[in-house]
Protein backbone atom coordinates (compact mmCIF):
# COMPACT_ATOMS: atom_id res chain seq x y z
CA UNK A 1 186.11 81.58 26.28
CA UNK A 2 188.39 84.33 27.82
CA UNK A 3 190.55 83.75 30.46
CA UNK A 4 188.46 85.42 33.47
CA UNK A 5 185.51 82.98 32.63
CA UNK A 6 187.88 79.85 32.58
CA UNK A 7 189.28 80.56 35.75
CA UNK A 8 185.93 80.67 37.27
CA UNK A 9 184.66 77.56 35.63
CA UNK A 10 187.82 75.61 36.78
CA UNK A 11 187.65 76.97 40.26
CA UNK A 12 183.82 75.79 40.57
CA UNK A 13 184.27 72.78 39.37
CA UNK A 14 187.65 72.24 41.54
CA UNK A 15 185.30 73.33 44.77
CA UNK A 16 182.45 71.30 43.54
CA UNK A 17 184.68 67.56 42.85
CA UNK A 18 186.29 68.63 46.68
CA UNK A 19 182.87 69.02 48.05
CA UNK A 20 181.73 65.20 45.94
CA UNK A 21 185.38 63.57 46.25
CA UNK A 22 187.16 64.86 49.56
CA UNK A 23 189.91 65.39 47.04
CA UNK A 24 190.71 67.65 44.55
CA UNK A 25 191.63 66.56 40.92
CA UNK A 26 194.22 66.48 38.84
CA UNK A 27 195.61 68.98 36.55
CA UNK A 28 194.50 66.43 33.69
CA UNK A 29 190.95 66.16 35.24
CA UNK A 30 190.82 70.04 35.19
CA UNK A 31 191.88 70.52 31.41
CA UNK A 32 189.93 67.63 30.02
CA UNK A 33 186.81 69.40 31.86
CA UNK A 34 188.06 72.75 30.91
CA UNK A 35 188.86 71.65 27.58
CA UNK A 36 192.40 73.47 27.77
CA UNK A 37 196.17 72.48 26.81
CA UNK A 38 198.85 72.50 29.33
CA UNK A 39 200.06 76.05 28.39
CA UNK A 40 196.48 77.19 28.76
CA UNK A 41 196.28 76.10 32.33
CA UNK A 42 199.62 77.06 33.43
CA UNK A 43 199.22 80.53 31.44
CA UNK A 44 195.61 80.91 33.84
CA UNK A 45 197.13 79.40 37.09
CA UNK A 46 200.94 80.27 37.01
CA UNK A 47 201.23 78.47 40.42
CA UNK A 48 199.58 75.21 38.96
CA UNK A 49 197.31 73.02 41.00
CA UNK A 50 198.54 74.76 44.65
CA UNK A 51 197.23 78.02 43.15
CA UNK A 52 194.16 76.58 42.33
CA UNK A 53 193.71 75.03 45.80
CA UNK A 54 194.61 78.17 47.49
CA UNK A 55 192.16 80.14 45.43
CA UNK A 56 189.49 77.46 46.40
CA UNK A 57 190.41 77.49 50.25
CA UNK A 58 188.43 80.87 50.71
CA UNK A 59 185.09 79.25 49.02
CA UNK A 60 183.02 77.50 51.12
CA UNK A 61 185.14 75.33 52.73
CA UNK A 62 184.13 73.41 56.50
CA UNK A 63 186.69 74.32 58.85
CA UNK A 64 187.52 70.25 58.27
CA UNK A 65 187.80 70.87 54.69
CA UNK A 66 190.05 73.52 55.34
CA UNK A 67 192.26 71.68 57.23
CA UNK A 68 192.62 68.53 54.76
CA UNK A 69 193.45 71.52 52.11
CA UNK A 70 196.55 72.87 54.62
CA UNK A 71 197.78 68.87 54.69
CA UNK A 72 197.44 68.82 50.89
CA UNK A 73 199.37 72.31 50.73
CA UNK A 74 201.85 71.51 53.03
CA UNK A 75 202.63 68.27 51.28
CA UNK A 76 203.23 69.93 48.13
CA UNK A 77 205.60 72.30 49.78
CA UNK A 78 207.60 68.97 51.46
CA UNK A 79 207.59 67.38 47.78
CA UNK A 80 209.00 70.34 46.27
CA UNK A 81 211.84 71.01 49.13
CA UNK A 82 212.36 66.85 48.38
CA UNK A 83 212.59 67.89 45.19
CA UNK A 84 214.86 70.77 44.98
CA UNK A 85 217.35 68.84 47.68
CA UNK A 86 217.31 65.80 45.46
CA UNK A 87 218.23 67.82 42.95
CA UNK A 88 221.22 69.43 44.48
CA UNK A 89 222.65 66.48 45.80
CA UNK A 90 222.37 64.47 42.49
CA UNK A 91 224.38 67.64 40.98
CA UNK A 92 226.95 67.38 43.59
CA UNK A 93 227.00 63.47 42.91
CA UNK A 94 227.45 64.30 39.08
CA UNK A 95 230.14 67.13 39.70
CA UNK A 96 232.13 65.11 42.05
CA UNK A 97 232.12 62.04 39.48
CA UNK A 98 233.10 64.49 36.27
CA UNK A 99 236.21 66.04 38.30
CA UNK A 100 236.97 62.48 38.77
CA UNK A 101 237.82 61.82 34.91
């Protein structure tokens, strides 16, 4: 199946477990539908699951909807700030104990 097609049959079935779940599913619910690797999905959605969720936040979403998918999004965005300031301090942690020795 080529790439266009996949991207449409992820992002219907994405809108379609949100409308059934509330949620949205994983990245491993979405290949083992899709029946794609890692690379695959990453190669289709270079943004990962936010892309997907921002693609699906246009279609047919309640206003309520909506706003559950702006607290999902913005919790992604506070994970990966956590993230990337983790990250920093545990290399400053690292350097500081390596000029040490």
């Amino acid at each position: 199946m080529r790439e266009v097609e996949v991207r449409k049959k992820i992002l219907d079935f994405v809108l379609e477990e949100y409308k059934k779940e509330k949620k949205f599913p994983s990245v491993r619910k979405i290949k083992e539908f899709a029946g794609i690797n890692t690379n695959r999905f990453y190669k289709i959605f270079p943004g990962g699951i936010k892309e997907v969720c921002e693609t699906t936040e246009g279609k047919q979403l309640t206003e309520e909807q909506k706003k559950i998918l702006q607290s999902f999004l913005e919790d992604i965005a506070t994970y990966e700030s956590l993230g990337a300031a983790l990250g920093g301090f545990i290399k400053g942690v690292v350097g500081k104990h390596e000029k040490k020795e």
